[in-house]
Protein backbone atom coordinates (compact mmCIF):
# COMPACT_ATOMS: atom_id res chain seq x y z
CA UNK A 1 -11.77 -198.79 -100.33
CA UNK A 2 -9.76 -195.82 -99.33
CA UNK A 3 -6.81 -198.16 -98.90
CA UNK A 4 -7.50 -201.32 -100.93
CA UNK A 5 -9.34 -202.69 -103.50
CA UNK A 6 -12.89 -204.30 -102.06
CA UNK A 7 -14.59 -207.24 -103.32
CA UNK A 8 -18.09 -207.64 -104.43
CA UNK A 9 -18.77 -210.75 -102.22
CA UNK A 10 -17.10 -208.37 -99.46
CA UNK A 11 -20.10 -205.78 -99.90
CA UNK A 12 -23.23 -208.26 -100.04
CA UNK A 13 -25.20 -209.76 -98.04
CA UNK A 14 -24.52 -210.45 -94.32
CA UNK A 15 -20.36 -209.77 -94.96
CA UNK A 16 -21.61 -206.18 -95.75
CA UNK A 17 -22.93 -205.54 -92.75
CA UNK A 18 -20.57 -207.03 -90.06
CA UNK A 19 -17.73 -205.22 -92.11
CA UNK A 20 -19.68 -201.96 -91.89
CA UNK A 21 -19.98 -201.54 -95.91
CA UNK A 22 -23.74 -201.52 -95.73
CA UNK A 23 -26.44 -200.53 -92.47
CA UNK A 24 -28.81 -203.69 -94.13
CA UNK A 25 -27.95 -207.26 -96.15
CA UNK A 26 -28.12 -206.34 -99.29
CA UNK A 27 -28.10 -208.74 -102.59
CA UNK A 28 -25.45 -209.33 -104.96
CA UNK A 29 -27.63 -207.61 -107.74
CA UNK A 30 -28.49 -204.51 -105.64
CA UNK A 31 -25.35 -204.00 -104.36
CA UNK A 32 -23.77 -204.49 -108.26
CA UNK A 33 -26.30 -201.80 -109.27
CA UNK A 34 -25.80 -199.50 -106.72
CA UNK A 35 -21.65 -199.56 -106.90
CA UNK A 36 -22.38 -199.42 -110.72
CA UNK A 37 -24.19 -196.22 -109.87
CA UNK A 38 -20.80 -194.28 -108.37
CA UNK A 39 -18.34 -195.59 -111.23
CA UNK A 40 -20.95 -193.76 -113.63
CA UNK A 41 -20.56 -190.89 -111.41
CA UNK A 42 -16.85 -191.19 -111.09
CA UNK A 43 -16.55 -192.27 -107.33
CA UNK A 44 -15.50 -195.79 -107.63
CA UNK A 45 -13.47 -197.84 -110.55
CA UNK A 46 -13.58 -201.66 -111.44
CA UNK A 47 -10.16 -203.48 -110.45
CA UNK A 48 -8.54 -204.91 -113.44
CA UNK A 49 -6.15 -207.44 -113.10
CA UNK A 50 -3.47 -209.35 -115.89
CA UNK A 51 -7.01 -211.54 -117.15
CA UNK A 52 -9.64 -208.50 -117.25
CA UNK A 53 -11.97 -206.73 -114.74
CA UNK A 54 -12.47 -208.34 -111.65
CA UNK A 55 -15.33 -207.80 -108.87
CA UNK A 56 -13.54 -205.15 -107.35
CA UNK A 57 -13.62 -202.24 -106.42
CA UNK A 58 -11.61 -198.70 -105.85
CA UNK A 59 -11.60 -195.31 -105.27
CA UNK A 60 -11.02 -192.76 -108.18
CA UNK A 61 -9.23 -189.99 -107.78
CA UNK A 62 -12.15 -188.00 -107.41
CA UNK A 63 -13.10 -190.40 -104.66
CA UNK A 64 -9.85 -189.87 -102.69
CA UNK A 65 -10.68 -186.22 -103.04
CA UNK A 66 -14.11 -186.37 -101.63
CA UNK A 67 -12.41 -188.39 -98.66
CA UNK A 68 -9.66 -186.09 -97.88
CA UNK A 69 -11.88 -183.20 -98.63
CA UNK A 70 -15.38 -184.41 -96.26
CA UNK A 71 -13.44 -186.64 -93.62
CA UNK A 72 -16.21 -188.31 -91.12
CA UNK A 73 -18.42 -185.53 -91.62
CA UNK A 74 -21.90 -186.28 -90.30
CA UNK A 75 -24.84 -185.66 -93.20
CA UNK A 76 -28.04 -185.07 -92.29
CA UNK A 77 -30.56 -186.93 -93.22
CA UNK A 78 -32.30 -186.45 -96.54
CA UNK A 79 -36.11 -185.41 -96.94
CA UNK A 80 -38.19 -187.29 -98.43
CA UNK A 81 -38.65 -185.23 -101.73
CA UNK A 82 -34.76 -185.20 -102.10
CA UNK A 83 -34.95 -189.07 -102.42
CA UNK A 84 -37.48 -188.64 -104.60
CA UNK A 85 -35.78 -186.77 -107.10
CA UNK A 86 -32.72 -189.11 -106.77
CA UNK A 87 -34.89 -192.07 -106.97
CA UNK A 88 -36.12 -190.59 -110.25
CA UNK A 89 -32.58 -189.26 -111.93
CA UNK A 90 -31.11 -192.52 -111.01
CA UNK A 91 -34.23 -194.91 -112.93
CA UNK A 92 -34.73 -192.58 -115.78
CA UNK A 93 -30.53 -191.46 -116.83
CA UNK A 94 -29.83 -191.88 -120.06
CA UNK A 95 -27.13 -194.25 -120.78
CA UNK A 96 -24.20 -192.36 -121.88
């Protein structure tokens, strides 16, 4: 995405994977939901072409920042009450 627009079908299931996009196979509907997830946060955009919004995807600004910014940096691995608490502000935010 830092170069190109990526496709949904790119992302799910097994073509997520053996691209790299994703560690596990994930659905169509996950992975829609979970890419939804960073355009509310202002990560990713939609692609729009000449006919409307497409199932692409790209980097925001913001994203490109966060790139340039944290390039291959190695996180740790988060504890088990920090999921938690993302678990729960990501199935109970409000929809603005």
């Amino acid at each position: 995405m830092r170069y190109s627009s990526v496709s949904l079908s790119s992302i799910a299931l097994e073509n997520g994977t053996q691209q790299g996009y994703t560690k596990r196979p994930l659905s169509e509907l996950v992975c829609d939901n979970a890419l939804s997830w960073l355009i509310q946060v202002g990560v990713l955009r939609r692609e729009v072409d000449g006919q409307g919004i497409t199932n692409s995807f790209r980097l925001t600004p913001l994203g490109h920042q966060l790139i340039e910014q944290f390039p291959e940096k190695n996180w740790r691995t988060p504890t088990w009450s920090e999921r938690l608490a993302d678990a729960l502000i990501r199935w109970f935010r409000l929809p603005f």
